[in-house]
Protein backbone atom coordinates (compact mmCIF):
# COMPACT_ATOMS: atom_id res chain seq x y z
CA UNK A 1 -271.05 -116.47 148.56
CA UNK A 2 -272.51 -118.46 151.47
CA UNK A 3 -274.11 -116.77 154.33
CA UNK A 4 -274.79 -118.34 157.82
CA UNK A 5 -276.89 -117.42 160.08
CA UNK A 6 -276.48 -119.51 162.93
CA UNK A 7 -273.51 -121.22 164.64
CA UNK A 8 -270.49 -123.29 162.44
CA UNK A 9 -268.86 -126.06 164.05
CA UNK A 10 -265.63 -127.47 162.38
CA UNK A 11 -263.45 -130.13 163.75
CA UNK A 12 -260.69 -130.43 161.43
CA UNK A 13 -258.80 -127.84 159.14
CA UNK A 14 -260.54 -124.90 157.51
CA UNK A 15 -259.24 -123.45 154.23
CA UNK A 16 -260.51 -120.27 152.83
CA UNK A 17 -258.95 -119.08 148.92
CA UNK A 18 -259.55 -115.39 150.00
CA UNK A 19 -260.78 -113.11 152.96
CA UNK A 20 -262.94 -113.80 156.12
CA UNK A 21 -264.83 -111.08 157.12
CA UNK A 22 -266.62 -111.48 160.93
CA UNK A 23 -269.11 -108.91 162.06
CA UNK A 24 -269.25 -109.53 165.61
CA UNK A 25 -266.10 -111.45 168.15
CA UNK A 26 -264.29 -114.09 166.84
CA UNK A 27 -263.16 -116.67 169.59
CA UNK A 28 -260.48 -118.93 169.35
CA UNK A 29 -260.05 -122.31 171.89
CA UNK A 30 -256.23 -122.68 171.12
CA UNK A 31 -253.95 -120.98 168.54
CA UNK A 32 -254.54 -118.92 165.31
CA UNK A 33 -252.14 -118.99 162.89
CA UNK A 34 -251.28 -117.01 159.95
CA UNK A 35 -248.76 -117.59 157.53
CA UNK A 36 -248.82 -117.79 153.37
CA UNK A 37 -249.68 -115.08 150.63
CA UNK A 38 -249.03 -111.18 151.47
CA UNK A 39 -253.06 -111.17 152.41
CA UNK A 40 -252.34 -113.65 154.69
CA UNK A 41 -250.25 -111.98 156.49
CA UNK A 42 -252.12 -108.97 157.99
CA UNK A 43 -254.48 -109.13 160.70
CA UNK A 44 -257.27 -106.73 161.30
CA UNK A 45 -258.90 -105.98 164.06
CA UNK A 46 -260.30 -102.86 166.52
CA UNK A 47 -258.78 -104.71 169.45
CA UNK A 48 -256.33 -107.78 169.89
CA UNK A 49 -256.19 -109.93 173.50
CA UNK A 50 -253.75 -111.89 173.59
CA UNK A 51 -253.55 -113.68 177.24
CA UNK A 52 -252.76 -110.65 179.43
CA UNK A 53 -251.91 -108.58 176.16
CA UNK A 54 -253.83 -106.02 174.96
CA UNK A 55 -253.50 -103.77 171.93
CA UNK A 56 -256.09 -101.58 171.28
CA UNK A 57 -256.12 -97.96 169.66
CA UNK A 58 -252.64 -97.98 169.16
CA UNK A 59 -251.93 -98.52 172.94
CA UNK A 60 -250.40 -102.03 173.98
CA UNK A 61 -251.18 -102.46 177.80
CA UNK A 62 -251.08 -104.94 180.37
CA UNK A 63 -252.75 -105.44 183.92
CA UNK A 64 -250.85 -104.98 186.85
CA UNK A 65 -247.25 -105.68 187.60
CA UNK A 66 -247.34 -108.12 184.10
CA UNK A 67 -243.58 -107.91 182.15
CA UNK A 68 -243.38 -108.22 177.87
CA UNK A 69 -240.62 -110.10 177.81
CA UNK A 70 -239.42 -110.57 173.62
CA UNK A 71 -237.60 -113.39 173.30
CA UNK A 72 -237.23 -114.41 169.71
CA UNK A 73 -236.94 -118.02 168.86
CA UNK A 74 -236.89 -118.46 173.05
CA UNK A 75 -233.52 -117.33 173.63
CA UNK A 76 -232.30 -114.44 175.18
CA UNK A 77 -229.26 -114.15 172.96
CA UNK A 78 -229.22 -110.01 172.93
CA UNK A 79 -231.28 -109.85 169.76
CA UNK A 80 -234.21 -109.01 171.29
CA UNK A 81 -235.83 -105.73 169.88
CA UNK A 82 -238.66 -103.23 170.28
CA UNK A 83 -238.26 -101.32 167.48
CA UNK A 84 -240.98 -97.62 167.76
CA UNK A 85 -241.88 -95.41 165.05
CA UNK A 86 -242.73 -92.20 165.87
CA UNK A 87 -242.46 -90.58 169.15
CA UNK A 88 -242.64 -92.45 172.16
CA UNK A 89 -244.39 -91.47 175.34
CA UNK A 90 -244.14 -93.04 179.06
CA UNK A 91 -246.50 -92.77 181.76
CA UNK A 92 -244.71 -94.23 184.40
CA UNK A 93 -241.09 -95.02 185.14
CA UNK A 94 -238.27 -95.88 182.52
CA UNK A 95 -235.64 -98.33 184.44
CA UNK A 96 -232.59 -99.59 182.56
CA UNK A 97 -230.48 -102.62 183.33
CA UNK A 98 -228.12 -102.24 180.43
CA UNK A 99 -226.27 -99.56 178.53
CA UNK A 100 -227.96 -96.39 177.93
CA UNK A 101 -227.03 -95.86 173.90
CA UNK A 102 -227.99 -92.60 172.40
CA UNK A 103 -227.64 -91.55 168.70
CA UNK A 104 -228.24 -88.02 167.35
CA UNK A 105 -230.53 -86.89 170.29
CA UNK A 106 -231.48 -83.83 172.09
CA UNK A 107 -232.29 -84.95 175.75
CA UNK A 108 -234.33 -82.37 177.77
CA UNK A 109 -235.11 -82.75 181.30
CA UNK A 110 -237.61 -80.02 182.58
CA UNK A 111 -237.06 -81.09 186.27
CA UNK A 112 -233.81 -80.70 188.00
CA UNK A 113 -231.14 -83.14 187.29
CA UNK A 114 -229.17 -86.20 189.92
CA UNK A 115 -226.40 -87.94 188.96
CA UNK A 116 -225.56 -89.89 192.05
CA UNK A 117 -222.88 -92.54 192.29
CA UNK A 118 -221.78 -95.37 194.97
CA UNK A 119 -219.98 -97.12 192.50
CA UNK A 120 -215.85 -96.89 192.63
CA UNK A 121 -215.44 -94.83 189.40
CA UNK A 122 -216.91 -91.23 189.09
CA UNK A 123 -220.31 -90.26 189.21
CA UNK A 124 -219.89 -88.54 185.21
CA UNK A 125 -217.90 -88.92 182.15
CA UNK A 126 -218.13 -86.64 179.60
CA UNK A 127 -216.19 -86.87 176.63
CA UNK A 128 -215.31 -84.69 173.76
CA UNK A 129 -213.76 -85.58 170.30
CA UNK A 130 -212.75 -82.57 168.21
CA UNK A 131 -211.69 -79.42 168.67
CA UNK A 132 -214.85 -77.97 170.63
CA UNK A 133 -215.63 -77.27 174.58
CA UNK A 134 -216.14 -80.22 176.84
CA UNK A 135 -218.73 -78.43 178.96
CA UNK A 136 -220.57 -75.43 178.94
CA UNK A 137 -222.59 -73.81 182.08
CA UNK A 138 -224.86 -71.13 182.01
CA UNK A 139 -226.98 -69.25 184.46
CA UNK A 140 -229.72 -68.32 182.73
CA UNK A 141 -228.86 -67.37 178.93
CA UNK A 142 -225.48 -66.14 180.24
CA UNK A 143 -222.35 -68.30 180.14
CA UNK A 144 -221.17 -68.81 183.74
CA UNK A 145 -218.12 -71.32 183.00
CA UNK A 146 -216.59 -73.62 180.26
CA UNK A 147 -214.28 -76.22 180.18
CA UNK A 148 -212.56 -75.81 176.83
CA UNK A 149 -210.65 -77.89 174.43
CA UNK A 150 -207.72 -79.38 176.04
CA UNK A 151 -208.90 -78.88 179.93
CA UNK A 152 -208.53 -74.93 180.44
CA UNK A 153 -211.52 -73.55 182.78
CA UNK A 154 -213.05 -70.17 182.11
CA UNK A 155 -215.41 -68.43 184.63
CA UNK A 156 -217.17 -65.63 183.23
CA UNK A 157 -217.54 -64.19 186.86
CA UNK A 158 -215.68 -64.35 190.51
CA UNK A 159 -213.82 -67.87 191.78
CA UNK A 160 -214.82 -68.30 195.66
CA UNK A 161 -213.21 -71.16 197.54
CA UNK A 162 -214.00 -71.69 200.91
CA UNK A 163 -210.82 -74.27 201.37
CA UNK A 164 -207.10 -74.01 200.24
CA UNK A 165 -206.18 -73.81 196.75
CA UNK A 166 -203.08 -75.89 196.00
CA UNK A 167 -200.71 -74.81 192.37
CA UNK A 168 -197.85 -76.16 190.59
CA UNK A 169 -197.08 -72.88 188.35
CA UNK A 170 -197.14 -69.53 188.96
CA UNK A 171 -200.91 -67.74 189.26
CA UNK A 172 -201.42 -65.06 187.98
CA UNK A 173 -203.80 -62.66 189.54
């Protein structure tokens, strides 16, 4: 063991067979490395800075308007991935400019939801596969209406339309 008490200077390669433990801030003027053994591998620290980078407490933020951009291997080749473990939350806006994939998820939205189109197709899709309701409505804890398997409507109350209603068949009333 070999304890300094003052300031090292090294200018070539440093090699170390086990651990480096610093009590105090560790600066760097270029690039740290870390690569070999499994102990190798980890780094340790209260907070990490990495140009405008900053993970600390288990919060990765950055100043101002500054975009985290993962490219792996430089490309942009639709590998890219920010994988989280555990819940996820976002102060701040969520803006998508590719497909919206969800798997096994319960979205809830305790605000009043927009789905506004100026596209050319329609403004929603929903799809069903199997043998259960495409849609169901409710007011309250009460069913209002339901679009069923196969396209049949049921309203669970009065139909009011303020326009013509047009048929093909025979309605019943």
């Amino acid at each position: 063991a070999t304890t300094l008490s003052s300031t090292l200077n090294v200018s070539n390669d440093v090699s170390m067979g086990q651990h480096l433990n610093v009590d105090g801030d560790v600066s760097f003027g270029s690039n740290l490395a870390v690569a070999g053994t499994a102990y190798a591998t980890d780094i340790s620290t209260g907070s990490l800075i990495v140009d405008d980078l900053t993970l600390d407490s288990n919060t990765i933020t950055t100043p101002g308007n500054t975009h985290l951009l993962l490219q792996p291997g430089g490309s942009n080749d639709g590998d890219e991935r920010v994988v989280v473990k555990g819940d996820l939350w976002v102060d701040g806006s969520i803006n998508f400019s590719g497909d919206m994939i969800q798997t096994n998820t319960n979205v809830q939205v305790t605000d009043q939801l927009d789905i506004s189109n100026t596209g050319t197709g329609p403004a929603l899709i929903a799809r069903q596969y199997g043998a259960q309701p495409v849609a169901q409505f409710y007011d309250d804890a009460n069913l209002a209406m339901e679009i069923m398997n196969g396209g049949d409507v049921s309203m669970n109350s009065n139909l009011a339309v303020a326009g013509e209603i047009s048929a093909n068949t025979l309605v019943i009333g």
